[in-house]
Protein backbone atom coordinates (compact mmCIF):
# COMPACT_ATOMS: atom_id res chain seq x y z
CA UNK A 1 0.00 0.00 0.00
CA UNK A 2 1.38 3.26 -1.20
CA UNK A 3 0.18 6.40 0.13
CA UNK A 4 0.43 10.06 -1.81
CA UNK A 5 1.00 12.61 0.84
CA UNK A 6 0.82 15.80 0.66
CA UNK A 7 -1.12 19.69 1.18
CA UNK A 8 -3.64 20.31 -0.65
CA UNK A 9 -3.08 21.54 -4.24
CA UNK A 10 0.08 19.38 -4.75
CA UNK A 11 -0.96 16.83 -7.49
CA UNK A 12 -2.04 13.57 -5.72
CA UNK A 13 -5.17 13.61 -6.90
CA UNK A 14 -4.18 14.65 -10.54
CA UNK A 15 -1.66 11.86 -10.25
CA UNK A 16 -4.69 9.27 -9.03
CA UNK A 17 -6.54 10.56 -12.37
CA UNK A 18 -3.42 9.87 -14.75
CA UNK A 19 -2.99 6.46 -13.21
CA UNK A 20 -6.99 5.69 -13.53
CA UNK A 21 -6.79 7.05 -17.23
CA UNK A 22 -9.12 10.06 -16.20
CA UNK A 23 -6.20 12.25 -17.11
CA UNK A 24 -3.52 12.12 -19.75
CA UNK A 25 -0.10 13.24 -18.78
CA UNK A 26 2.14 16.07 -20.63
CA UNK A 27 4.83 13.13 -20.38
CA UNK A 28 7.07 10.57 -18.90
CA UNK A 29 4.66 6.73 -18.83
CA UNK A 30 2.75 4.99 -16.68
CA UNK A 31 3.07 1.33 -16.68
CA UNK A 32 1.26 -1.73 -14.59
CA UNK A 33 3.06 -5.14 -14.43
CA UNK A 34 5.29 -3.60 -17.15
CA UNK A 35 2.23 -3.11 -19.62
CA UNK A 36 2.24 0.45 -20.75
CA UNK A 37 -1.19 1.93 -19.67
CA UNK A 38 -0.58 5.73 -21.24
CA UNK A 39 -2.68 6.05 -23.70
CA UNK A 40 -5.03 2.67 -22.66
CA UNK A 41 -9.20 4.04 -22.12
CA UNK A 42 -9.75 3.80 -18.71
CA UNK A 43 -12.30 0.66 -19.05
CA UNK A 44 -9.14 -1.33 -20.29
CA UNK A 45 -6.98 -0.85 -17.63
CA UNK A 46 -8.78 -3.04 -15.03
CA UNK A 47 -7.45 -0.53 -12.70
CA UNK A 48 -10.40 -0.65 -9.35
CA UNK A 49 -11.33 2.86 -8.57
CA UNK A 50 -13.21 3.37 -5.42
CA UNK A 51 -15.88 5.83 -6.23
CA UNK A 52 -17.91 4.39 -8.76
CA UNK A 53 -24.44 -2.56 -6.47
CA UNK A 54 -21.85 -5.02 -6.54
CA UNK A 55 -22.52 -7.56 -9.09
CA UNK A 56 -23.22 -4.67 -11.61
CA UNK A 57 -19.34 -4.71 -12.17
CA UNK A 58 -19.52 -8.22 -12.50
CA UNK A 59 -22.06 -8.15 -15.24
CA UNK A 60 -19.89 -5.86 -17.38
CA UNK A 61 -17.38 -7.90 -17.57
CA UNK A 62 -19.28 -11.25 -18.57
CA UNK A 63 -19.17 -13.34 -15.39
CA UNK A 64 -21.14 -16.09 -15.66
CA UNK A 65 -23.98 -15.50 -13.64
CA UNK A 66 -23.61 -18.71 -11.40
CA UNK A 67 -20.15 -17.33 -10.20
CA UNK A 68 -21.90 -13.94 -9.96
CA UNK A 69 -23.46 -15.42 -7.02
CA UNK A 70 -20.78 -16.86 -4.69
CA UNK A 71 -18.52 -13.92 -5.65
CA UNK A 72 -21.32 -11.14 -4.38
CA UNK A 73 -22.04 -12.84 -1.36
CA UNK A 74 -18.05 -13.57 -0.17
CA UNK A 75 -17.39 -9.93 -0.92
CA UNK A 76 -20.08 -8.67 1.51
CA UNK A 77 -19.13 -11.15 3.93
CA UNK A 78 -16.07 -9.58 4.18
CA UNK A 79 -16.91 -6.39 4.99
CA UNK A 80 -19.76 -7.57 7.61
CA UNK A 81 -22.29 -6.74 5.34
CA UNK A 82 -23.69 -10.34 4.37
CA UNK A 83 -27.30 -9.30 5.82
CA UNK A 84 -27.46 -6.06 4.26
CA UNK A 85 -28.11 -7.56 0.95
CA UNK A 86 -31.79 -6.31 0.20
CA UNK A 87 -31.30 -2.82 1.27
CA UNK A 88 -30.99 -0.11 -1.18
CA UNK A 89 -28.31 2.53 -0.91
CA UNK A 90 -30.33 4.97 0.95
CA UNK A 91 -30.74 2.84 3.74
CA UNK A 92 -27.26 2.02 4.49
CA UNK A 93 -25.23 4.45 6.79
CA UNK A 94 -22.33 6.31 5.33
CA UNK A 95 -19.56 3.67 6.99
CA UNK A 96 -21.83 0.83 5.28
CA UNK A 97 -21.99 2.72 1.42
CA UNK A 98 -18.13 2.84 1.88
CA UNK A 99 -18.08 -0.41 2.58
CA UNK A 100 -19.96 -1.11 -0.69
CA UNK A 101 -18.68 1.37 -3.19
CA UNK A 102 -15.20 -0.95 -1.60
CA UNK A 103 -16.63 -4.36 -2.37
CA UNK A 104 -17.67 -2.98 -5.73
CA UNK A 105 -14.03 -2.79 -6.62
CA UNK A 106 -12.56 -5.50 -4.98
CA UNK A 107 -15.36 -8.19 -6.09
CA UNK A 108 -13.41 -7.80 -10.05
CA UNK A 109 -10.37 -8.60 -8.08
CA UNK A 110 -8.05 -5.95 -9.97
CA UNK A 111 -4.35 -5.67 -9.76
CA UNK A 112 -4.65 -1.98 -8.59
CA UNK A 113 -6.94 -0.54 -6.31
CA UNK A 114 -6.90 3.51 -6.43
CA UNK A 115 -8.64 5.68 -3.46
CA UNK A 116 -8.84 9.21 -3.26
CA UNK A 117 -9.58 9.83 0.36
CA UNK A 118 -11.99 7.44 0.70
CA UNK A 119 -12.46 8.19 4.59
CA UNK A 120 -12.81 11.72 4.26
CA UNK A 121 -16.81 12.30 4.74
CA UNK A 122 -16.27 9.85 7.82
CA UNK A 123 -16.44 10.45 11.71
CA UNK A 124 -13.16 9.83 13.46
CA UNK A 125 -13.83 6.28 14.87
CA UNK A 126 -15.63 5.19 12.02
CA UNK A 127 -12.13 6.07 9.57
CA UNK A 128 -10.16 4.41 12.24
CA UNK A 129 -12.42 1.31 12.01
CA UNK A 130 -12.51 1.44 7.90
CA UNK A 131 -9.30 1.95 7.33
CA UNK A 132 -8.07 -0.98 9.58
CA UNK A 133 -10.18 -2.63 8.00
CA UNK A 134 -9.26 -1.83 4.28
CA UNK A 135 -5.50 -2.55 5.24
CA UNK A 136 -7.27 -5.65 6.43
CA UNK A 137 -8.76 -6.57 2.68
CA UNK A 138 -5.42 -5.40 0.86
CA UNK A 139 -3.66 -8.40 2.59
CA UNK A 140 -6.50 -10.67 1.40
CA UNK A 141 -7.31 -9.93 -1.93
CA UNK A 142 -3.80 -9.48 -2.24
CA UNK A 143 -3.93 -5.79 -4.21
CA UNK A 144 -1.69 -3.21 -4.84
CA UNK A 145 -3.56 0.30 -3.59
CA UNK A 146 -2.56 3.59 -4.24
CA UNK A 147 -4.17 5.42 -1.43
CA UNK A 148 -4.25 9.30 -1.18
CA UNK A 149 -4.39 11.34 1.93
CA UNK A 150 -3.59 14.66 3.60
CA UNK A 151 -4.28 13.28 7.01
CA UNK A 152 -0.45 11.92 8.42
CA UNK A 153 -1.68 9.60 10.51
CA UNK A 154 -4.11 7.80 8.10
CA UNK A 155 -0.72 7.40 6.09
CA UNK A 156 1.34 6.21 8.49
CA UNK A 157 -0.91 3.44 9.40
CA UNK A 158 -2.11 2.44 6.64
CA UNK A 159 1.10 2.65 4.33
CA UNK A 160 4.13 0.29 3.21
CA UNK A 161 5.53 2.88 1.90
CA UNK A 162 4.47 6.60 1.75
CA UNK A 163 5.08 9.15 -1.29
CA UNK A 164 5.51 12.81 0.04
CA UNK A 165 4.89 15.86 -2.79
CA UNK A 166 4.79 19.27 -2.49
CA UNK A 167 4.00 21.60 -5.75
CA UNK A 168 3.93 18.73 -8.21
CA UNK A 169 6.49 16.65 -7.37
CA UNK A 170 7.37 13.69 -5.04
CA UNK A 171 10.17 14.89 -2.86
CA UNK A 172 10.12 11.44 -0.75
CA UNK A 173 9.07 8.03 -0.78
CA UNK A 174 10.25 5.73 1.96
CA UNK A 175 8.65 3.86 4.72
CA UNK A 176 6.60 5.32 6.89
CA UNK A 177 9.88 5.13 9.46
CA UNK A 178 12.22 6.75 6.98
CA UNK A 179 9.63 9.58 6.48
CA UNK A 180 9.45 10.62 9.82
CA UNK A 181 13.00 9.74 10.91
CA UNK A 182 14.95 10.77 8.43
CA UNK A 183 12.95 13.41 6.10
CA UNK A 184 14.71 14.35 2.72
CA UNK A 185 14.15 18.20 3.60
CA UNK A 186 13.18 20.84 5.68
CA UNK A 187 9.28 20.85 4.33
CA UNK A 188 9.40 16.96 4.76
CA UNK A 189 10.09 17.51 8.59
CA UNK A 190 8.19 20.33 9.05
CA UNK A 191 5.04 18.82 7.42
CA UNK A 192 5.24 14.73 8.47
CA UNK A 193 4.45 14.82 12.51
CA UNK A 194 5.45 17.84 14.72
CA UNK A 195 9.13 18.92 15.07
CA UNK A 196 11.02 21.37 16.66
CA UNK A 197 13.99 23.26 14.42
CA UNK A 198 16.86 23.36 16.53
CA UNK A 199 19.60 25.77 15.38
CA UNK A 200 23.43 24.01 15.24
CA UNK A 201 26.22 25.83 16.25
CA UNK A 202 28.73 23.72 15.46
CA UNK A 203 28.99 20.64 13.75
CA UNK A 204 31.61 17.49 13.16
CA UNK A 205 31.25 14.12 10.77
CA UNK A 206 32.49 11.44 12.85
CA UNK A 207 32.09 7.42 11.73
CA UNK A 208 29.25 8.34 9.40
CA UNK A 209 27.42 10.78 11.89
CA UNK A 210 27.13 14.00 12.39
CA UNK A 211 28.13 15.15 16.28
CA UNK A 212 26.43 18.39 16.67
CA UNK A 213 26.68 21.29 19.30
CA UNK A 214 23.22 22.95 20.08
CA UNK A 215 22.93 26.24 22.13
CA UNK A 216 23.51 26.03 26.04
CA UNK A 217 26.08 23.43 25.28
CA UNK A 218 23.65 20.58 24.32
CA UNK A 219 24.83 17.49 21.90
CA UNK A 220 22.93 15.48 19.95
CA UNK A 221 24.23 12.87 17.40
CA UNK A 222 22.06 11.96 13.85
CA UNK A 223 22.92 9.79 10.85
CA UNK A 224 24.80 11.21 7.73
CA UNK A 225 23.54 10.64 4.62
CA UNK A 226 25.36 10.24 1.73
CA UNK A 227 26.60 13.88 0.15
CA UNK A 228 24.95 15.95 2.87
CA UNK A 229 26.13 19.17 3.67
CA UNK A 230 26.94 20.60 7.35
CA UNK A 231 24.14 20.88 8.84
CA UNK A 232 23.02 24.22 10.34
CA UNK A 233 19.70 22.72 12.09
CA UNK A 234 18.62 20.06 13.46
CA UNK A 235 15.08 18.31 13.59
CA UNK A 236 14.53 17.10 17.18
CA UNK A 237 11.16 15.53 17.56
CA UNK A 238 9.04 15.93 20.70
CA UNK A 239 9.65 12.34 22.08
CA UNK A 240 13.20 12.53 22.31
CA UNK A 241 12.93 15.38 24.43
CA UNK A 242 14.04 14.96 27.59
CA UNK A 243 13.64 17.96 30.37
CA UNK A 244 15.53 16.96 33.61
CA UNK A 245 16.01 19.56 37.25
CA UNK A 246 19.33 21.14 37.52
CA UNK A 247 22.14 18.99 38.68
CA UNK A 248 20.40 15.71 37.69
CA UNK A 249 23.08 13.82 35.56
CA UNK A 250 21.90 13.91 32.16
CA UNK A 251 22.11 11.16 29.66
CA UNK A 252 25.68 10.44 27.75
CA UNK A 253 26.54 13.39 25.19
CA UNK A 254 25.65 11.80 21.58
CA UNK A 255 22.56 9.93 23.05
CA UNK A 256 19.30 10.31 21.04
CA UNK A 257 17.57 11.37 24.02
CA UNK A 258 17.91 15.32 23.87
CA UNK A 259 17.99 16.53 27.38
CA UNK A 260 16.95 20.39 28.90
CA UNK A 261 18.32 21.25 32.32
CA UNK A 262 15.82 23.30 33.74
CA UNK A 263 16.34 26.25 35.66
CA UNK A 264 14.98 26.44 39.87
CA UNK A 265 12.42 28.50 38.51
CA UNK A 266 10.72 26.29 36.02
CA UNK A 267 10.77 22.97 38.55
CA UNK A 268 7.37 23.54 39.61
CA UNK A 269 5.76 23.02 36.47
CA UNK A 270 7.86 19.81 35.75
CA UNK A 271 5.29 16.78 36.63
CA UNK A 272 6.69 14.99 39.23
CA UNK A 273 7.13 11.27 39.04
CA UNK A 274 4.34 8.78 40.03
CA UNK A 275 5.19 6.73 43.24
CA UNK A 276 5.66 2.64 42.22
């Protein structure tokens, strides 16, 4: 499952269209299972795109209507929707029509599965609950599914592998780890997660990682990456902060952990630890 990340405005959904053939592109190719899909119409792709009853997609494409049958009624079984069967659209709630418009897809069992935020119009338990449960389906049916998103933490969950773009262009794909450790760039950081830019004040490559000085006399240690320049700030991310009260011994210089010695003044509104 890849995920297109990204602000609003910066081409996931115009890349979604090119892939589904909604959309031709100025140039480069796109190509599925090393077929060439460019210039292909849309309805000969057998690309699933999850907007469009569920054995009406059947029926187009000239299953017999004895497999028809069994086909309809394992999809809906596995999206918990086996008794739902005589109900027209209207009746369903909007988790339940999701649920359909899903099965619809997945009942042709296509390579590629495309969603453009599909859990958008949803409350937030009921997208927690549907996207679970369309990671869920991916492993079964076995799919490939472009999925795109603005929300991070749909995209980290959901995601092998996550495509960050900004303005047009992909400026990282990774795992959802890599993303959020080790972000390509300073809008990467600043738009995966919350992160605090630390100015560097000084800054030495030592057995592939950068030792760097902070203000107050803090060091932190990070990765170097291949033809990276010296680094002038540094990303620290709220969970490796660590505030401690003056004269506590901090943790070694170099650790992850970035530790704040806090001034008499602040201690009160430190939370104190819980008793065991």
């Amino acid at each position: 499952m890849l995920s297109l990340l990204g602000p609003s405005g910066c081409g996931k959904t115009t890349t979604l269209r090119m892939i589904a053939g909604l959309q031709v592109p100025s140039s480069g190719s796109i190509l599925l299972d090393n077929r060439d899909l460019t210039f292909v119409p849309p309805h000969q792709r057998y690309v699933g795109h999850v907007y469009d009853n569920v054995a009406f997609g059947l029926r187009r494409h000239g299953v017999p209507k004895t497999e028809i049958k069994d086909r309809v009624h394992s999809a809906l079984e596995s999206v918990q929707l086996s008794g739902y069967m005589d109900r027209f659209p209207a009746q369903l709630s909007g988790g339940q029509q999701q649920r359909v418009a899903l099965v619809r897809t997945l009942v042709l069992k296509p390579p590629l599965v495309l969603f453009d935020e599909p859990l958008s119009n949803l409350d937030a338990k009921l997208r927690q609950a549907l996207g679970i449960e369309i990671r869920s389906l991916q492993k079964e049916y076995g799919f490939t599914g472009i999925f795109v998103t603005h929300d991070q933490e749909e995209a980290m969950v959901l995601s092998d592998r996550i495509a960050v773009m900004n303005q047009g262009r992909i400026v990282q794909i990774g795992t959802p780890q890599q993303i959020y450790t080790q972000p390509a760039d300073p809008f990467v950081a600043n738009f995966v997660g919350e992160t605090n830019p630390v100015q560097v004040s000084g800054a030495e490559e030592e057995h592939g990682r950068w030792r760097m000085k902070l203000a107050g006399d803090q060091t932190i240690a990070a990765e170097r990456t291949a033809g990276q320049q010296t680094p002038t700030y540094a990303m620290v991310r709220p969970e490796a902060v660590e505030v401690l009260p003056g004269g506590v011994e901090a943790r070694p210089a170099g650790a992850r952990m970035v530790t704040i010695r806090c001034p008499a003044r602040f201690r009160s509104s430190i939370i104190p630890a819980l008793p065991t």
